[in-house]
Protein backbone atom coordinates (compact mmCIF):
# COMPACT_ATOMS: atom_id res chain seq x y z
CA UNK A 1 -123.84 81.52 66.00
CA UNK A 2 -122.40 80.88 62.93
CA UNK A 3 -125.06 80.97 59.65
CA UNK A 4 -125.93 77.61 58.23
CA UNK A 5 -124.65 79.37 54.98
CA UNK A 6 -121.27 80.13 56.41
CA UNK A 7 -120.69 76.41 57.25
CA UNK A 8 -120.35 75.54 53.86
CA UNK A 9 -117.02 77.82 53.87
CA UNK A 10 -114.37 75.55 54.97
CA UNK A 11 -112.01 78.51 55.73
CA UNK A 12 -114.89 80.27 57.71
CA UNK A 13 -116.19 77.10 59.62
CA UNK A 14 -112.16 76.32 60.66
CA UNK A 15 -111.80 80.40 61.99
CA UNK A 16 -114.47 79.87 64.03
CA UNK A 17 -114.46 76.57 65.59
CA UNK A 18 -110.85 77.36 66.54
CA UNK A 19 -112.16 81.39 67.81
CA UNK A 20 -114.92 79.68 70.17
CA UNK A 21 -112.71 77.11 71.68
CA UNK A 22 -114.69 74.40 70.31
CA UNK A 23 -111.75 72.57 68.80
CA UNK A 24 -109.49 72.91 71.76
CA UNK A 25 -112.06 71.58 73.90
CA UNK A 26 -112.79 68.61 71.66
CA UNK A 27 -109.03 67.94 71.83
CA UNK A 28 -109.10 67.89 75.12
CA UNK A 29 -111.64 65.50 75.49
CA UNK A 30 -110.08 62.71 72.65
CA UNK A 31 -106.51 63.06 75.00
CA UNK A 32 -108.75 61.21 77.72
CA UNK A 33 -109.46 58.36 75.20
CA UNK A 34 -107.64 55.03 75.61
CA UNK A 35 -107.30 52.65 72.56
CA UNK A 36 -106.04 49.12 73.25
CA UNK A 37 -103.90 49.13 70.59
CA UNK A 38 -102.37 51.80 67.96
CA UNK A 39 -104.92 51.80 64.78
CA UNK A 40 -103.57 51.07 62.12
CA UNK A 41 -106.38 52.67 59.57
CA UNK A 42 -108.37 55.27 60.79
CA UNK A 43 -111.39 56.82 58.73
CA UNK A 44 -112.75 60.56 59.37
CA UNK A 45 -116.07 59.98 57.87
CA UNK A 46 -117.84 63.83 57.45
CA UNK A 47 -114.12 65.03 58.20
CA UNK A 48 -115.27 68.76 57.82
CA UNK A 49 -111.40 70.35 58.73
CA UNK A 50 -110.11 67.08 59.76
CA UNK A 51 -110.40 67.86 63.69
CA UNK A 52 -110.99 64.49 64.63
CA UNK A 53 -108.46 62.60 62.34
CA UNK A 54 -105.92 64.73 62.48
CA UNK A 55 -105.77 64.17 66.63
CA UNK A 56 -105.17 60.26 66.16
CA UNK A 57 -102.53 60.93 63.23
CA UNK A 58 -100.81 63.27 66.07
CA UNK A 59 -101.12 60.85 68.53
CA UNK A 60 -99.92 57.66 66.82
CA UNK A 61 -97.27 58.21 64.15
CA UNK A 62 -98.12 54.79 62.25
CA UNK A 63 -101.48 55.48 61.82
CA UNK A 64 -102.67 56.19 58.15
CA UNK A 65 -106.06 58.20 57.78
CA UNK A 66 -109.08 58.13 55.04
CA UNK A 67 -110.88 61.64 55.33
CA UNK A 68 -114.01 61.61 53.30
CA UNK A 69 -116.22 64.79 53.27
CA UNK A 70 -119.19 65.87 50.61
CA UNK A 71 -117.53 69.26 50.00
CA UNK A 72 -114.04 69.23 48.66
CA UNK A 73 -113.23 72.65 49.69
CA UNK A 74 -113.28 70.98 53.48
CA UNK A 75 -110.85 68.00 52.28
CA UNK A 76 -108.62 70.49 51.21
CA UNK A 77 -109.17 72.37 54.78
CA UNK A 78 -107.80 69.28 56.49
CA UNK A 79 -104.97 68.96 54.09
CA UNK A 80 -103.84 72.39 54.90
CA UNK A 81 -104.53 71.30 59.11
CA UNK A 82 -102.37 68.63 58.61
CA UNK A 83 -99.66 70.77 57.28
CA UNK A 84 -100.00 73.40 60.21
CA UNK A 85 -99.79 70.15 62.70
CA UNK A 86 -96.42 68.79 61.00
CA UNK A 87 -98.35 65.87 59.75
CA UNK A 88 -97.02 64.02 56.38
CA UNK A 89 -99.33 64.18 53.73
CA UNK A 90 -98.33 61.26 52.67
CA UNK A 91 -100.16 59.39 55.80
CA UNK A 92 -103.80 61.00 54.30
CA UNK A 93 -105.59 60.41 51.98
CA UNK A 94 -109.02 62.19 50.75
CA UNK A 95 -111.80 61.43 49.26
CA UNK A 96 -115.27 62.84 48.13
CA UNK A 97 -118.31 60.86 49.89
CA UNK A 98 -122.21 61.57 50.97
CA UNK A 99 -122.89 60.06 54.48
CA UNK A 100 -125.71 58.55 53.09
CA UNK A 101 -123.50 56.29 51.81
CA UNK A 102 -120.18 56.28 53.14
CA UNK A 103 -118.68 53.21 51.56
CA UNK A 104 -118.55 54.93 48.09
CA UNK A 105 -115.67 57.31 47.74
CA UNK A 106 -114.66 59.44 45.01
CA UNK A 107 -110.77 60.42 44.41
CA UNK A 108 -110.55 64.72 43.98
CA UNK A 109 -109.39 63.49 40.17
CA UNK A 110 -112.61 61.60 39.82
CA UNK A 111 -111.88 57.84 40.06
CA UNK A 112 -114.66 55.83 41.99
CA UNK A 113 -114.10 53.16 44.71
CA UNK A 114 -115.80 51.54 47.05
CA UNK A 115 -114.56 51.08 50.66
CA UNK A 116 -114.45 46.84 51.93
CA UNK A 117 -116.02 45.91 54.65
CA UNK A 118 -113.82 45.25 58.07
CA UNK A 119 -111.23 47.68 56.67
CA UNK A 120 -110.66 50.82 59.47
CA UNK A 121 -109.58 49.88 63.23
CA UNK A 122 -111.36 53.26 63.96
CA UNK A 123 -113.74 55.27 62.68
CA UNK A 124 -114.29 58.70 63.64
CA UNK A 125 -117.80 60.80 63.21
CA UNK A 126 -118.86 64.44 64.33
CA UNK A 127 -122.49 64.93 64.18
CA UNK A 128 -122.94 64.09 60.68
CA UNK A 129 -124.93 61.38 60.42
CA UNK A 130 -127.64 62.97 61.20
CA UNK A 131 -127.41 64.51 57.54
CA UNK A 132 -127.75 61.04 55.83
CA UNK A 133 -130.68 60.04 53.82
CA UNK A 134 -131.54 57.37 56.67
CA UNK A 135 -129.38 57.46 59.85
CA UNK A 136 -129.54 54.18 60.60
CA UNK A 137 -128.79 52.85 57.32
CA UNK A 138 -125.58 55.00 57.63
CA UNK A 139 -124.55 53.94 61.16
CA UNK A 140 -125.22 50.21 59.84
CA UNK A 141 -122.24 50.99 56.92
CA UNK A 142 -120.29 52.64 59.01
CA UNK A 143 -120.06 49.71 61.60
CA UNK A 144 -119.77 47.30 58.92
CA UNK A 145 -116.35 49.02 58.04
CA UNK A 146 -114.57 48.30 61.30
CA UNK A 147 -112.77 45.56 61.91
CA UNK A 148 -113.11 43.49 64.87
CA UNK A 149 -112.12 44.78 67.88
CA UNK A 150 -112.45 48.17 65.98
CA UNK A 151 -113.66 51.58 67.67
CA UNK A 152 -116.53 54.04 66.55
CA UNK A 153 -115.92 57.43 67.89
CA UNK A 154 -119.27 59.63 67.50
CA UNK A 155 -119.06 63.26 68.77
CA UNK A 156 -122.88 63.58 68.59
CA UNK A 157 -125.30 66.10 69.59
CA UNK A 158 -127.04 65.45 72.24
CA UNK A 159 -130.36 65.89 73.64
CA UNK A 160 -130.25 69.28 75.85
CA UNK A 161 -132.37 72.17 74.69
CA UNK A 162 -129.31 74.00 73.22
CA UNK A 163 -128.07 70.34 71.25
CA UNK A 164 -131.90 70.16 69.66
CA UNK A 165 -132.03 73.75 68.92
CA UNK A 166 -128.76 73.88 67.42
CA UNK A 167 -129.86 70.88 65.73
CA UNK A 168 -132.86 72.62 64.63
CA UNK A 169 -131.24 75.35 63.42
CA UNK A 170 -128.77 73.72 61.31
CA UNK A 171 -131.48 70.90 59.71
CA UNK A 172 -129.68 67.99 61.84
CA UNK A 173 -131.93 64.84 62.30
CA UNK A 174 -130.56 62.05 64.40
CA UNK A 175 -132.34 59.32 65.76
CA UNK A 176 -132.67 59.10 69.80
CA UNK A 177 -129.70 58.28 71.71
CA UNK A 178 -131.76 54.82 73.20
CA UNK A 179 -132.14 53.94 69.77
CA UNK A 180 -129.03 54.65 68.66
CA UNK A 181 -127.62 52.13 71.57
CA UNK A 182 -129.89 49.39 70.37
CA UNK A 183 -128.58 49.87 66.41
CA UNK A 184 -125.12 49.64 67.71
CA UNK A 185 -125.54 46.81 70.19
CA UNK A 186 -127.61 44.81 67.11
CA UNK A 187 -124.94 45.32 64.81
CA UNK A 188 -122.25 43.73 66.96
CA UNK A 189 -121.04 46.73 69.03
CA UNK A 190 -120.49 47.58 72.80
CA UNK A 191 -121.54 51.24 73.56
CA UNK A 192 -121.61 53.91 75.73
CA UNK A 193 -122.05 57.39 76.45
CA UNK A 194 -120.72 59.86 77.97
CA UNK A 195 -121.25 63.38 78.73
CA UNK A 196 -118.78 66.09 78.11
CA UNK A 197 -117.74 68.43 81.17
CA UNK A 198 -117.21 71.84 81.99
CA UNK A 199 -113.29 71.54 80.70
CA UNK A 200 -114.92 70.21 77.18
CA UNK A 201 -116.91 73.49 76.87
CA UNK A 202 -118.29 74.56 74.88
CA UNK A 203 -118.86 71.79 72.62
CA UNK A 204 -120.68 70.44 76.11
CA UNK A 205 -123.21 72.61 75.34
CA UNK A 206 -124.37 70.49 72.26
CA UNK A 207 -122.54 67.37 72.10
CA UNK A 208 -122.12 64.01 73.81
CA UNK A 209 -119.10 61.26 72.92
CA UNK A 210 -120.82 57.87 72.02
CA UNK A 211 -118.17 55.22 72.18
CA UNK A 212 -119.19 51.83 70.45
CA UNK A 213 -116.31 48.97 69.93
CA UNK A 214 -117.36 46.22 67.64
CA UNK A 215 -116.77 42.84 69.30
């Protein structure tokens, strides 16, 4: 298992998600997604090496993407992802931002926005908010982002004994998954759940995709 000091390599934490499969199989699992319509705006909140964004940019060749990580060392990870995926730079753009508060962003040359409400048609997270200051607070921003109709995609851990001992091991607190359902249903969203399967391993293992579209 990789050492909760490693992670904070970006080059490291890319080898090794790619080694173990775990990106492949998360790929996997986003090509059986179906999305109404093409987003337009997509944001990759917690981006780490852009994994997540990247597959939509891939997928839909309008789509523009906001990835927002703490580290900048990772932003520049899934710069240099794009470029190894053919994707034009100029459809990305980064930004510094604490999940805690994921609505304030600031540029890698300093400048300091914040994001408006109803702006992203999808919003992609990977087991990050468990990191914020107050989870639900940062679910509650993150689904006040999306427009309507929008999509939250939220590769979570889950509740197995390997997802809360990997958990454990890397200082992850998330809220239950029931309560999790009734934050997202209060805050205008339809959700569900679903488990990954054996072709998804092995981020099966740890993680479940939580699928909430904002009415």
């Amino acid at each position: 298992m990789i050492s909760p000091d490693l992670y904070k390599n970006s080059q490291t934490y890319d080898f090794f998600i790619k080694l173990l499969g775990y990106q492949a199989g998360i790929d996997r699992y986003l090509r059986t997604m179906t999305l109404e319509t093409a987003p337009r705006r997509v944001l990759d909140a917690g981006c780490g090496t852009g994994l997540l964004g990247l597959h939509f940019l891939q997928r839909f060749p309008q789509t523009r993407l906001l990835a927002t990580d703490l580290e900048p060392n990772f932003l520049q990870a899934t710069l240099a992802n794009a470029d190894s995926r053919k994707i034009d730079r100029k459809r990305i753009e980064v930004g510094i931002a604490n999940i805690s508060a994921p609505r304030k962003i600031t540029s890698l040359d300093g400048q300091l926005s914040t994001l408006d409400e109803g702006t992203f048609d999808l919003i992609c997270v990977g087991a990050v908010v468990g990191y914020a200051d107050d989870t639900k607070q940062s679910l509650r921003e993150l689904v006040s982002l999306l427009a309507p109709g929008g999509t939250l995609i939220n590769i979570e851990m889950n509740e197995s004994l390997t997802g809360r001992f990997v958990s454990h091991r890397y200082h992850y607190h998330n809220i239950p998954l029931a309560q999790m359902q009734q934050l997202l249903t209060e805050a205008g969203c339809e959700m569900k759940a679903m488990k990954l399967s054996l072709k998804h391993l092995p981020a099966k293992l740890t993680r479940t995709a939580i699928v909430a579209r904002k009415k």
